[in-house]
Protein backbone atom coordinates (compact mmCIF):
# COMPACT_ATOMS: atom_id res chain seq x y z
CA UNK A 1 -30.92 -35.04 52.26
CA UNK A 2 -30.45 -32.83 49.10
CA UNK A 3 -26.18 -32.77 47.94
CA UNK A 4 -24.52 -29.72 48.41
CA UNK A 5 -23.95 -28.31 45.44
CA UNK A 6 -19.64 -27.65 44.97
CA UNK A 7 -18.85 -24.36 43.40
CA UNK A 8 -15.27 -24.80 41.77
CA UNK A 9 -12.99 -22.43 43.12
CA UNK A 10 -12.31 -20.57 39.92
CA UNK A 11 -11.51 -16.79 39.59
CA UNK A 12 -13.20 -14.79 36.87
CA UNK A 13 -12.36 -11.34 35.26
CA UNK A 14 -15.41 -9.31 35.07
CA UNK A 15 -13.93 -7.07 32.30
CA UNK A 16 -13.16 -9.09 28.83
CA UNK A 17 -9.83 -8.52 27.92
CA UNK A 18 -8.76 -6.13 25.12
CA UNK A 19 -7.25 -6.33 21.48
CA UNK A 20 -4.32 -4.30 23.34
CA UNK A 21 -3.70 -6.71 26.45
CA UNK A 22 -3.46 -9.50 24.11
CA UNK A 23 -1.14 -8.07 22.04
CA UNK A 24 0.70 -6.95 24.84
CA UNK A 25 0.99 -10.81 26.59
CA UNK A 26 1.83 -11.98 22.97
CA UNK A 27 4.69 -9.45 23.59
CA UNK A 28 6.16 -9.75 26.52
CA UNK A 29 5.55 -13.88 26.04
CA UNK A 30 8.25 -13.48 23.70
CA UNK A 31 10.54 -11.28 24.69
CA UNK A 32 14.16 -12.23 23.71
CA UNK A 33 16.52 -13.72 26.09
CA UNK A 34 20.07 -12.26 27.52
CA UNK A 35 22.54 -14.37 25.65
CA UNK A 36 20.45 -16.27 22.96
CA UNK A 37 21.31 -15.52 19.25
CA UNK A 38 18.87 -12.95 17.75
CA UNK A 39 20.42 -13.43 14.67
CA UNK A 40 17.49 -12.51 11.60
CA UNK A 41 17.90 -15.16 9.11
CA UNK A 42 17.20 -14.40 5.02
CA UNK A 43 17.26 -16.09 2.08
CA UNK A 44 20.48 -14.52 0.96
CA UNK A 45 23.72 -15.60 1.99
CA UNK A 46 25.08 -12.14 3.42
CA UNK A 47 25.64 -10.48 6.82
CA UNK A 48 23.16 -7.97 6.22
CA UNK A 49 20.29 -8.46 8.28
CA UNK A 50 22.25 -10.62 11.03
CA UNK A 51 21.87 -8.74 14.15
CA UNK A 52 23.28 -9.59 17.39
CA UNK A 53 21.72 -7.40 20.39
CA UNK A 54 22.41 -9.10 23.41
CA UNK A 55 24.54 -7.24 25.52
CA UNK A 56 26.04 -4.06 24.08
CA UNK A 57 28.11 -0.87 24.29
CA UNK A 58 27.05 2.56 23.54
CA UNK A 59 29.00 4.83 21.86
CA UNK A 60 28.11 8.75 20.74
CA UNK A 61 30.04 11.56 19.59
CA UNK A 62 28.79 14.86 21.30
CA UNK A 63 29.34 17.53 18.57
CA UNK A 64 26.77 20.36 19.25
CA UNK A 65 24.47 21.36 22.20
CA UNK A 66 25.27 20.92 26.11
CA UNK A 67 26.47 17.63 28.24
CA UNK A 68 23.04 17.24 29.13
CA UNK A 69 21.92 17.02 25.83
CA UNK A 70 24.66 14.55 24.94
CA UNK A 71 23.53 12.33 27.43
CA UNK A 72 19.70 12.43 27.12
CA UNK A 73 20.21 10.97 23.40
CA UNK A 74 22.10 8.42 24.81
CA UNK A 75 19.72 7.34 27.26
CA UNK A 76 17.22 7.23 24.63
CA UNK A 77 19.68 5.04 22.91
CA UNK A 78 19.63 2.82 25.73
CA UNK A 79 15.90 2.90 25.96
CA UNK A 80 15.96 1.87 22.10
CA UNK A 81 18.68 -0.84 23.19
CA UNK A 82 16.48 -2.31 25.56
CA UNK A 83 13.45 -2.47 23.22
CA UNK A 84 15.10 -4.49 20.76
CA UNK A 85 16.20 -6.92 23.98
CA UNK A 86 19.72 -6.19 24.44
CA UNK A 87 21.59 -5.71 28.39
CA UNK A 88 23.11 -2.23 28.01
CA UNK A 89 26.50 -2.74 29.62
CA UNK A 90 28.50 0.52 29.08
CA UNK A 91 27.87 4.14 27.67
CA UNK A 92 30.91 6.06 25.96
CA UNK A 93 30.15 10.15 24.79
CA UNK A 94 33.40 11.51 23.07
CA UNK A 95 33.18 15.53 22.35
CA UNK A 96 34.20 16.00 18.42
CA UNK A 97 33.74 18.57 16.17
CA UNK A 98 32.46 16.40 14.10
CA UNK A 99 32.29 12.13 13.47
CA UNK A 100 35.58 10.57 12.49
CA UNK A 101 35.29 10.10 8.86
CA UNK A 102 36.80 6.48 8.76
CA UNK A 103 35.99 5.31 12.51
CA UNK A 104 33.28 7.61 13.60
CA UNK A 105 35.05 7.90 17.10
CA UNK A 106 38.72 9.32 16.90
CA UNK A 107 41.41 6.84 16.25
CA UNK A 108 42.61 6.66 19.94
CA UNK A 109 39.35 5.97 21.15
CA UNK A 110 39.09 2.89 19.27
CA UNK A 111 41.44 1.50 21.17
CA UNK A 112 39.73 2.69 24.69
CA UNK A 113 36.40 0.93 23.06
CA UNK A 114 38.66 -2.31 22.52
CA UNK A 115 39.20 -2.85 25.67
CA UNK A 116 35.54 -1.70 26.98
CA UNK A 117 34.36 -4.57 24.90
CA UNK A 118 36.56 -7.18 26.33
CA UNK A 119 36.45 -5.88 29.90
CA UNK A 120 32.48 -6.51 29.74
CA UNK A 121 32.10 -9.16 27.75
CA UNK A 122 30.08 -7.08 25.30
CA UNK A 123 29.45 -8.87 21.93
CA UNK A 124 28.20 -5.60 19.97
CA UNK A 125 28.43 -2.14 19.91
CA UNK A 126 26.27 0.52 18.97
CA UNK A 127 26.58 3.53 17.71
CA UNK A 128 24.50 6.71 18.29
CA UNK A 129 24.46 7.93 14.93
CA UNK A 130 24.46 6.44 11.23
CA UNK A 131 27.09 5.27 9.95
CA UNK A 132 28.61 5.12 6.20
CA UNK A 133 29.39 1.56 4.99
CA UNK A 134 32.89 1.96 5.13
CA UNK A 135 32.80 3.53 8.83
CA UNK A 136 30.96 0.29 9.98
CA UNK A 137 33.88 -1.66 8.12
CA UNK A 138 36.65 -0.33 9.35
CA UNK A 139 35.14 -0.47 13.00
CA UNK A 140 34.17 -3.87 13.37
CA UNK A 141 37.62 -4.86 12.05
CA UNK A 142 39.18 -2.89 15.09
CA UNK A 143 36.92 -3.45 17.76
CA UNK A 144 36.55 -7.30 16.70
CA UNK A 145 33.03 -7.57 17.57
CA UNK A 146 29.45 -6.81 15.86
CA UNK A 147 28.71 -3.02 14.83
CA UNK A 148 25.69 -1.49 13.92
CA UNK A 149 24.18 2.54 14.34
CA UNK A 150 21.10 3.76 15.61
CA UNK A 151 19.39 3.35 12.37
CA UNK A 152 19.89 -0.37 12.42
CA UNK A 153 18.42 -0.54 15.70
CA UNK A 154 15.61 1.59 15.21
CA UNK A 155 14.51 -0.53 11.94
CA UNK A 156 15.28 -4.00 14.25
CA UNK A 157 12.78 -2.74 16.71
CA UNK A 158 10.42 -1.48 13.71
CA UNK A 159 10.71 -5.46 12.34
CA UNK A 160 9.54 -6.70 16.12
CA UNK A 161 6.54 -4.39 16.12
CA UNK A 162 5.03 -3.99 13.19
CA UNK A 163 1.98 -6.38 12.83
CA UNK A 164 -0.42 -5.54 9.76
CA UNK A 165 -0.02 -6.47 6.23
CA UNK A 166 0.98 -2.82 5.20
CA UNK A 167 3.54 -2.25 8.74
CA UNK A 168 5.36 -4.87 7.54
CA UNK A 169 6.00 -4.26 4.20
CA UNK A 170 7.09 -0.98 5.05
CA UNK A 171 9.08 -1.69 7.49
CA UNK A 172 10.66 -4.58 4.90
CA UNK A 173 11.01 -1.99 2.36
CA UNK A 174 12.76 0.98 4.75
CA UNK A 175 15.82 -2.38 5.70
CA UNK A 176 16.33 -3.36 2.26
CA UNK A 177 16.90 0.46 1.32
CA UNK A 178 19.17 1.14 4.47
CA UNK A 179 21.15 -2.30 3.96
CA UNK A 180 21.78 -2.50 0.16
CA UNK A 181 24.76 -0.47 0.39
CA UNK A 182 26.28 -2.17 3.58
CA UNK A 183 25.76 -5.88 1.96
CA UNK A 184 29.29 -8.18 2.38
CA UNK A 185 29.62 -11.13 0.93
CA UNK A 186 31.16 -14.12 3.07
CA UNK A 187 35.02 -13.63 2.04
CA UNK A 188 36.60 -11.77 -0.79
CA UNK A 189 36.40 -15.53 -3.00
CA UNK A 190 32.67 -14.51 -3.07
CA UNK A 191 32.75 -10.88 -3.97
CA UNK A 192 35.45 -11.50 -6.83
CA UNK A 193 34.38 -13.45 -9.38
CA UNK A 194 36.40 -12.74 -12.89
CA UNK A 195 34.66 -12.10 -15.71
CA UNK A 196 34.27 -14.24 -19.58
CA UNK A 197 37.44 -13.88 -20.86
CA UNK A 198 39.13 -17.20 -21.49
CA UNK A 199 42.82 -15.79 -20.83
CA UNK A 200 44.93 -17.61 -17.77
CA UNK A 201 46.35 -16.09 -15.00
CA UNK A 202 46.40 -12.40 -14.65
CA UNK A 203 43.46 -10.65 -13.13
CA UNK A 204 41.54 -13.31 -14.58
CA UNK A 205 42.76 -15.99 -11.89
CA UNK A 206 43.38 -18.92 -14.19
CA UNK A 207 41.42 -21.91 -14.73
CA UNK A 208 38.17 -22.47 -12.02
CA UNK A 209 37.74 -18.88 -11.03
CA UNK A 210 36.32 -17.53 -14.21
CA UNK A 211 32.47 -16.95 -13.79
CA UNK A 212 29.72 -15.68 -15.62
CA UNK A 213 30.27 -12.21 -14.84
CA UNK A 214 28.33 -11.15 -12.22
CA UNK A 215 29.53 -11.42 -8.27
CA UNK A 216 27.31 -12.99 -5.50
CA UNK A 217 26.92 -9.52 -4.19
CA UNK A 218 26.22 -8.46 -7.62
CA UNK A 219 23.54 -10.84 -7.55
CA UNK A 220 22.19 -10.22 -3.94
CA UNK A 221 21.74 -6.63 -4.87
CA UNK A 222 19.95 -7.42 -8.01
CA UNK A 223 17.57 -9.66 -6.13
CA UNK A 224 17.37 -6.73 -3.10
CA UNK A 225 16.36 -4.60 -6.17
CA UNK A 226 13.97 -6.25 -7.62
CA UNK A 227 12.36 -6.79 -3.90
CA UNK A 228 12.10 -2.79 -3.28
CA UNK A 229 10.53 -2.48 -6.40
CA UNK A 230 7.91 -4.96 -5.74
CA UNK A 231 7.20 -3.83 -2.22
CA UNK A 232 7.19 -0.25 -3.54
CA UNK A 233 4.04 -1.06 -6.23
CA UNK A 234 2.29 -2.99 -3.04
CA UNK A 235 2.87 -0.02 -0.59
CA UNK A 236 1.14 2.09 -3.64
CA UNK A 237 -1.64 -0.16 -3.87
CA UNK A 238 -2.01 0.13 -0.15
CA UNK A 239 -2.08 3.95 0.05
CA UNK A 240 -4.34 3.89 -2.67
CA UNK A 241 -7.26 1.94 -0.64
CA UNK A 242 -6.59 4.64 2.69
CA UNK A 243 -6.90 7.26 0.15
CA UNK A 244 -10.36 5.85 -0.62
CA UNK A 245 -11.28 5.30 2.64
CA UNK A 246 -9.94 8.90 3.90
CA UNK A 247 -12.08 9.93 0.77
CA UNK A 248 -15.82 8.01 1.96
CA UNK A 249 -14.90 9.80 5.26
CA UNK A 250 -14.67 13.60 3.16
CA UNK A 251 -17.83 13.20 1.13
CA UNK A 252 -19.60 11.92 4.65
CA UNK A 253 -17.88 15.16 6.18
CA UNK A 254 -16.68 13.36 9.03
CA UNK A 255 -13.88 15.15 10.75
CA UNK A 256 -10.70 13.86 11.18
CA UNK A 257 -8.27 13.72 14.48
CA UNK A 258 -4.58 12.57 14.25
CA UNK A 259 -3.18 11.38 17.44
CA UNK A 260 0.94 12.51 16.37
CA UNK A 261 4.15 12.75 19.14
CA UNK A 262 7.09 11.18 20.26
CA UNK A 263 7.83 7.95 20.83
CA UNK A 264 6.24 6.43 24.51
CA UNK A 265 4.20 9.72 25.01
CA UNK A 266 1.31 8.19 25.89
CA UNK A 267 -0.58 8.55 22.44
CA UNK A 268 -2.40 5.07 22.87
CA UNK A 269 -3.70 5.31 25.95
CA UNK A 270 -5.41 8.76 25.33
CA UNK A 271 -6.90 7.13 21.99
CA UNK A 272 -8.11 4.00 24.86
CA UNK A 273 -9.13 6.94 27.40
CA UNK A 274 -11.21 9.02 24.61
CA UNK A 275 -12.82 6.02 22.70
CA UNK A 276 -12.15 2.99 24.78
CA UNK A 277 -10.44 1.08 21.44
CA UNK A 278 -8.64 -1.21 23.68
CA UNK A 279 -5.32 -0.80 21.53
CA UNK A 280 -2.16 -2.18 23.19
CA UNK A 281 -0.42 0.15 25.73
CA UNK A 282 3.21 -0.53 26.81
CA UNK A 283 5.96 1.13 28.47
CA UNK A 284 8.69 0.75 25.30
CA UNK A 285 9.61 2.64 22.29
CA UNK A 286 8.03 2.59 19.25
CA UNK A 287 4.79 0.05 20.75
CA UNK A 288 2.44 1.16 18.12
CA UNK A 289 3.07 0.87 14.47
CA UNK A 290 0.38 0.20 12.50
CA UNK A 291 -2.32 3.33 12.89
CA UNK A 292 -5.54 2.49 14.59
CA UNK A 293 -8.72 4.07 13.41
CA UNK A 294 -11.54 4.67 16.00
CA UNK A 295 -14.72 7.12 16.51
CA UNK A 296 -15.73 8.97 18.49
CA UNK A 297 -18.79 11.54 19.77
CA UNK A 298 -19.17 15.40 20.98
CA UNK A 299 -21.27 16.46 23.36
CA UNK A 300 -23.79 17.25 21.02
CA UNK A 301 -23.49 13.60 19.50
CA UNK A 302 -21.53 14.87 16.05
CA UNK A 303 -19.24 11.78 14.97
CA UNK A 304 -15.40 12.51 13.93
CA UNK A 305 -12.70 9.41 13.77
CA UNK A 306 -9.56 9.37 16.08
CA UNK A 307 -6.40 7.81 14.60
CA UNK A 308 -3.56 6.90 16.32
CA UNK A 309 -0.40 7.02 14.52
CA UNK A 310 3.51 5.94 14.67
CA UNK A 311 5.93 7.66 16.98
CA UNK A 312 8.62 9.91 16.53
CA UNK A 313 12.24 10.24 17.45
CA UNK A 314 14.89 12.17 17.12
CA UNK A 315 16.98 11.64 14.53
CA UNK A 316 14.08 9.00 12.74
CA UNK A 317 16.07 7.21 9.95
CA UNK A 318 14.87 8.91 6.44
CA UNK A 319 14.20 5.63 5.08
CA UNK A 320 11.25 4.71 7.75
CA UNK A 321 10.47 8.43 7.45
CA UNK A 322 9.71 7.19 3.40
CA UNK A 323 8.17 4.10 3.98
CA UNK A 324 5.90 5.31 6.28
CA UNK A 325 5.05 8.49 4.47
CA UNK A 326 1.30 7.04 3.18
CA UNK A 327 1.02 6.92 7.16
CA UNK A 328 2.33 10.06 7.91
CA UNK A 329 0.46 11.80 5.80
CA UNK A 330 -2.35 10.86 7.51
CA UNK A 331 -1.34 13.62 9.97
CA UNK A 332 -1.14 16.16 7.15
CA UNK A 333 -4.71 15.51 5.63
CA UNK A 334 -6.49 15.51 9.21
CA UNK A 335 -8.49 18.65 10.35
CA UNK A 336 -7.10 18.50 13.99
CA UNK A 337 -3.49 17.24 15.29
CA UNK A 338 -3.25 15.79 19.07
CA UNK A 339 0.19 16.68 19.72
CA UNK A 340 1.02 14.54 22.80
CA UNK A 341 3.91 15.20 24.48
CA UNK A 342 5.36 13.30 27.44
CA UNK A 343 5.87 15.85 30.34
CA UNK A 344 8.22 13.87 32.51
CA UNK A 345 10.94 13.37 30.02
CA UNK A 346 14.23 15.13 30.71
CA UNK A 347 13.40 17.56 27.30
CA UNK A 348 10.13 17.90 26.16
CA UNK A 349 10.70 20.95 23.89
CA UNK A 350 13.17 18.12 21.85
CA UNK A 351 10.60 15.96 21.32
CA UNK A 352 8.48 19.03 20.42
CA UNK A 353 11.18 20.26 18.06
CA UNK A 354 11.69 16.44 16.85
CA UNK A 355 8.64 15.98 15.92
CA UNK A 356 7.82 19.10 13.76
CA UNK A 357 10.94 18.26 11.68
CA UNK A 358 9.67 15.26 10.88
CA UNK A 359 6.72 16.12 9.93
CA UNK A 360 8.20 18.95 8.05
CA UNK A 361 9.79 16.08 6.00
CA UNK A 362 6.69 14.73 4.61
CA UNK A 363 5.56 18.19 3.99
CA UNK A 364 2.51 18.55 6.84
CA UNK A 365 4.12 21.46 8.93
CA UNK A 366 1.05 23.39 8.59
CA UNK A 367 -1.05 21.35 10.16
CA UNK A 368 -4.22 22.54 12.71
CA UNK A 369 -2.33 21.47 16.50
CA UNK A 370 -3.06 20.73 20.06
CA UNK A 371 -0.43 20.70 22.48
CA UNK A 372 -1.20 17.74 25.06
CA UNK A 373 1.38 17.52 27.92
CA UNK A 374 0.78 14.06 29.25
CA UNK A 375 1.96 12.29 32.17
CA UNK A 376 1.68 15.36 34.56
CA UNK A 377 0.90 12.98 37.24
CA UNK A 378 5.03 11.98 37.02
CA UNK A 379 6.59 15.53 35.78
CA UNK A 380 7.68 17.55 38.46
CA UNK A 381 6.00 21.07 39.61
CA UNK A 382 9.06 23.28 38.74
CA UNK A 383 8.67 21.49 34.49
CA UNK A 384 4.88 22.13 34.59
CA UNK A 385 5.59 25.37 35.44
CA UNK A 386 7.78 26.00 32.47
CA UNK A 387 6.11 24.26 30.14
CA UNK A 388 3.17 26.36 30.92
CA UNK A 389 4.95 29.04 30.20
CA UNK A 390 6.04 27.86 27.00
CA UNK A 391 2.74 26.54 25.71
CA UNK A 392 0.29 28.48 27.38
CA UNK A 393 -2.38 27.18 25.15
CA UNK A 394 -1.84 23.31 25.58
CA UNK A 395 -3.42 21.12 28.09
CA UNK A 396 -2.02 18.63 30.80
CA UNK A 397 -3.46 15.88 31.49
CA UNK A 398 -2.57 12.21 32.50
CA UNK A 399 -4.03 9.57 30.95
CA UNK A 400 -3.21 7.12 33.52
CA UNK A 401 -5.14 8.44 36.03
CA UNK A 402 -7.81 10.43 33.98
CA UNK A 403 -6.98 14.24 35.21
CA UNK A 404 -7.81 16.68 32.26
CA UNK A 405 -9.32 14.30 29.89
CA UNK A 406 -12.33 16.32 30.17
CA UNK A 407 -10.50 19.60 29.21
CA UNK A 408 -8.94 17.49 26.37
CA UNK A 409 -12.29 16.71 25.28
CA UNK A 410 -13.84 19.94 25.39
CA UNK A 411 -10.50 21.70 23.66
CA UNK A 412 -10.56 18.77 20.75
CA UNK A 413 -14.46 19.46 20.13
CA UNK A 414 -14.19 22.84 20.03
CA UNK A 415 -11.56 22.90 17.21
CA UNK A 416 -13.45 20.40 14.89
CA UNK A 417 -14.60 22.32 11.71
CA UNK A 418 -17.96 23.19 12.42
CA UNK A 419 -20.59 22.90 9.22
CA UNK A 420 -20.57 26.29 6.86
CA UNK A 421 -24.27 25.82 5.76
CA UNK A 422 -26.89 27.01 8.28
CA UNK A 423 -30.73 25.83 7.51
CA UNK A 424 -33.54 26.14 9.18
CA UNK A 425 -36.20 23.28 8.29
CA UNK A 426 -39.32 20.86 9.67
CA UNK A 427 -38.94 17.40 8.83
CA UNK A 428 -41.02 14.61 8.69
CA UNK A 429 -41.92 12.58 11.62
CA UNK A 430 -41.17 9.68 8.41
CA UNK A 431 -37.97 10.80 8.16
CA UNK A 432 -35.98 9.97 11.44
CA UNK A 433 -32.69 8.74 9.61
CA UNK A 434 -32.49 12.20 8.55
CA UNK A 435 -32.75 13.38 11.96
CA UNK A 436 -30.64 10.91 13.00
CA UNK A 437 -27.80 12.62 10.48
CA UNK A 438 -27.88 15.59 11.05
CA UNK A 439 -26.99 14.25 14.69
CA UNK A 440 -23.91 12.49 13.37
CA UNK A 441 -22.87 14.79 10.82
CA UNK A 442 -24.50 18.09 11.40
CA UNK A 443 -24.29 20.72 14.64
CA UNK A 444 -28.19 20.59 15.66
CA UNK A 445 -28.54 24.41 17.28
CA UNK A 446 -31.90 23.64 17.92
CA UNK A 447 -34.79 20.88 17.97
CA UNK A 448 -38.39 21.36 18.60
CA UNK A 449 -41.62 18.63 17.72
CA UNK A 450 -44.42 20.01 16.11
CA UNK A 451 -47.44 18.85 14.65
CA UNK A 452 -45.80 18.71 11.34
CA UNK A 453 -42.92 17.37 11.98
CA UNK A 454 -39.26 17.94 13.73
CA UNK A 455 -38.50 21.60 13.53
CA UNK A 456 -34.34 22.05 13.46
CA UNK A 457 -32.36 24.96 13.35
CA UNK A 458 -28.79 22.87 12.45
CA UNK A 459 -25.36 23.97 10.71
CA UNK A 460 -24.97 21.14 7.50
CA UNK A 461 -22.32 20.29 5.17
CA UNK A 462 -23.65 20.84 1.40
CA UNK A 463 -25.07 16.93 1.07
CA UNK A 464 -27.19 17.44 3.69
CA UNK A 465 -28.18 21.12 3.03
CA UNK A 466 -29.18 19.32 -0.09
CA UNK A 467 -31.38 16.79 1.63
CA UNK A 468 -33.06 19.44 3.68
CA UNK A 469 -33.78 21.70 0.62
CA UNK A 470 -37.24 20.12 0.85
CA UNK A 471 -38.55 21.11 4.23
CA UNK A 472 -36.64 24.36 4.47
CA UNK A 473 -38.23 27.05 6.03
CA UNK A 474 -35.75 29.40 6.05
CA UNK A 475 -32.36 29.46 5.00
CA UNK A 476 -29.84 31.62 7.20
């Protein structure tokens, strides 16, 4: 009697998992925990980098624009909150003319604040806004508890994300620039060391307190100093081999696509929808940072590279907007822009507006754009409508559940830069990796065999017009 063969009961996943849904378990397999420390420790012996977000305040002063926009920025600060793995407890908005110059919030409000803090149980509170050293100062010392603004967030959350070689050292570079002039020492003993002079008392502070001159802050900004400058000469270096890549691309005439927009738009999973790269896709601020690189085809099989590229926000901290400027102006130098633009947010012409200013920052305002307003699939009829209306010209789609992609498609091919050289040639049956080029690099208008060879009416850069100039037969 033959055995019967026993089939473990195991289940299998047809599709092989992505570079993104690893990432993305990685992720969310270490996602911080309510109430833990998340204190970031460095080799200096200073407060600087020692953030606390577990479960915070919010704070804003409203000083321009309506309620509504007031409290749209601080949802997004929330949203930012959240991403870093903090428990938003409480959200204040105080309408000012302007910030408080030593508190940020007016002086009676810090005492409101006070007792928000201890009535929650909040151990930090954050700020939507930057703040000057001395504003942070003189706020933690009244509110008794851990301070930081929205830059220090933003750059905490930047820290989490970024992943390649290059990410993180610019990410390393835009904190030591923000923090150097917010570094305390451990006590005023530590920040006030007297100088050489062999006099008692006085100033001085008699015998055992005389140093060599220089303060352990003194010294902790020296060594901060000496660290920009080292990651600046490394992030120089780094821009120089994209440069040389972006260049190979240039002399191969291989158009270029920049997937740009706010933050959580939806810019990775349109790369994923248009060239299947697999990149990691996540509901959370600021989920891509390091720019992914993929090709793609027409219709008429001409190759051109899709990037995807950091997200924007409003009010993006100047010193991520320079240490990611090698990135951004990867945006500048491409031929077409994919402006994606989440249409269920509460204001999509901010993010619009957002965005432009930062890229007017880096100097690539004039830049070749389409409008994509993603997410249709959760905006409602009466924004589509509007947003219509404001951007005739752009296209909706949702790439979640693939409606418009093929517009998108169509509209992104038809604004590549089309070849300026038109040639008319036969070429040798030999010579298929020719043919095979002016596939990939060339518009092919028309292709006929004959008994001499491949007869192709195509539009060429000047290389391959050069590599035609052989079997030309005419030349348009």
């Amino acid at each position: 009697m033959a055995k019967k063969e026993v089939v473990p009961e195991f289940e299998f996943d047809d599709a092989p998992a992505t570079t993104g849904e690893y990432e993305l378990e990685e992720r969310h397999a270490l996602r911080r925990v309510a109430g833990l420390s998340t204190e970031l420790v460095d080799v200096t012996e200073v407060e600087y980098r020692q953030l606390r977000l577990e479960r915070v305040v919010l704070v804003g002063v409203w000083t321009e624009g309506t309620v509504t926009d007031a409290e749209n920025s601080l949802t997004e600060l929330a949203a930012l909150a959240e991403t870093a793995g903090s428990q938003v407890l409480e959200g204040l908005i105080q309408r000012r003319g302007r910030p408080d110059p030593s508190t940020y919030i007016g002086r009676g409000k810090v005492d409101e604040l006070r007792s928000v803090v201890l009535s929650s149980g909040a151990d930090t509170v954050i700020c939507d806004g930057e703040l000057s050293p001395s504003q942070l100062r003189t706020l933690e010392n009244q509110v008794k508890v851990k301070v930081i603004d929205r830059t220090a967030l933003i750059l905490d959350i930047f820290a989490q994300h970024a992943k390649s070689k290059e990410g993180k050292a610019q990410v390393e570079l835009a904190q030591l620039q923000y923090f150097l002039p917010r570094l305390r020492g451990w006590g005023e003993a530590l920040s006030r060391q007297a100088g050489g002079s062999g006099r008692g008392g006085g100033a001085g502070g008699g015998v055992g307190t005389r140093g060599p001159g220089e303060t352990k802050i003194e010294t902790d900004r020296r060594r901060i100093r000496t660290r920009i400058s080292k990651l600046k000469r490394e992030i120089a270096a780094m821009r120089t081999i994209r440069d040389t890549k972006r260049a190979g691309r240039r002399r191969n005439a291989v158009p270029a696509v920049a997937i740009a927009g706010y933050t959580n738009a939806g810019k990775s999973s349109i790369l994923n929808r248009l060239t299947g790269a697999g990149v990691l896709v996540e509901d959370a601020l600021f989920a891509t940072l390091d720019p992914t690189v993929r090709q793609a085809r027409t219709a008429d099989g001409r190759i051109y590279t899709l990037s995807d590229t950091v997200g924007f926000v409003r009010h993006l901290p100047h010193q991520i907007v320079e240490a990611f400027r090698s990135t951004l102006e990867e945006v500048g130098d491409a031929d077409l822009v994919v402006h994606v633009v989440d249409g269920s947010h509460p204001d999509p012409e901010e993010q619009v507006r957002a965005v432009h200013e930062v890229l007017g920052e880096v100097g690539t305002e004039r830049i070749n754009e389409l409008l994509v307003i993603n997410k249709v699939d959760a905006a409602d009829e009466e924004t589509l409508l509007r947003l219509k209306r404001t951007w005739p010209d752009a296209v909706f789609v949702s790439a979640h559940s693939g409606v418009g992609l093929t517009e998108l498609r169509a509209a992104v091919e038809a604004r590549l830069p089309r070849p300026a050289i038109e040639v008319e040639a036969v070429v040798p049956y030999d010579r298929g990796d020719l043919v095979a080029r002016l596939h990939q690099r060339g518009e092919v208008l028309s292709a006929e065999h004959t008994a001499d060879g491949t007869a192709v009416r195509v539009r060429v850069d000047e290389g391959l017009a050069a590599e035609l100039a052989p079997f030309v037969a005419t030349s348009v």
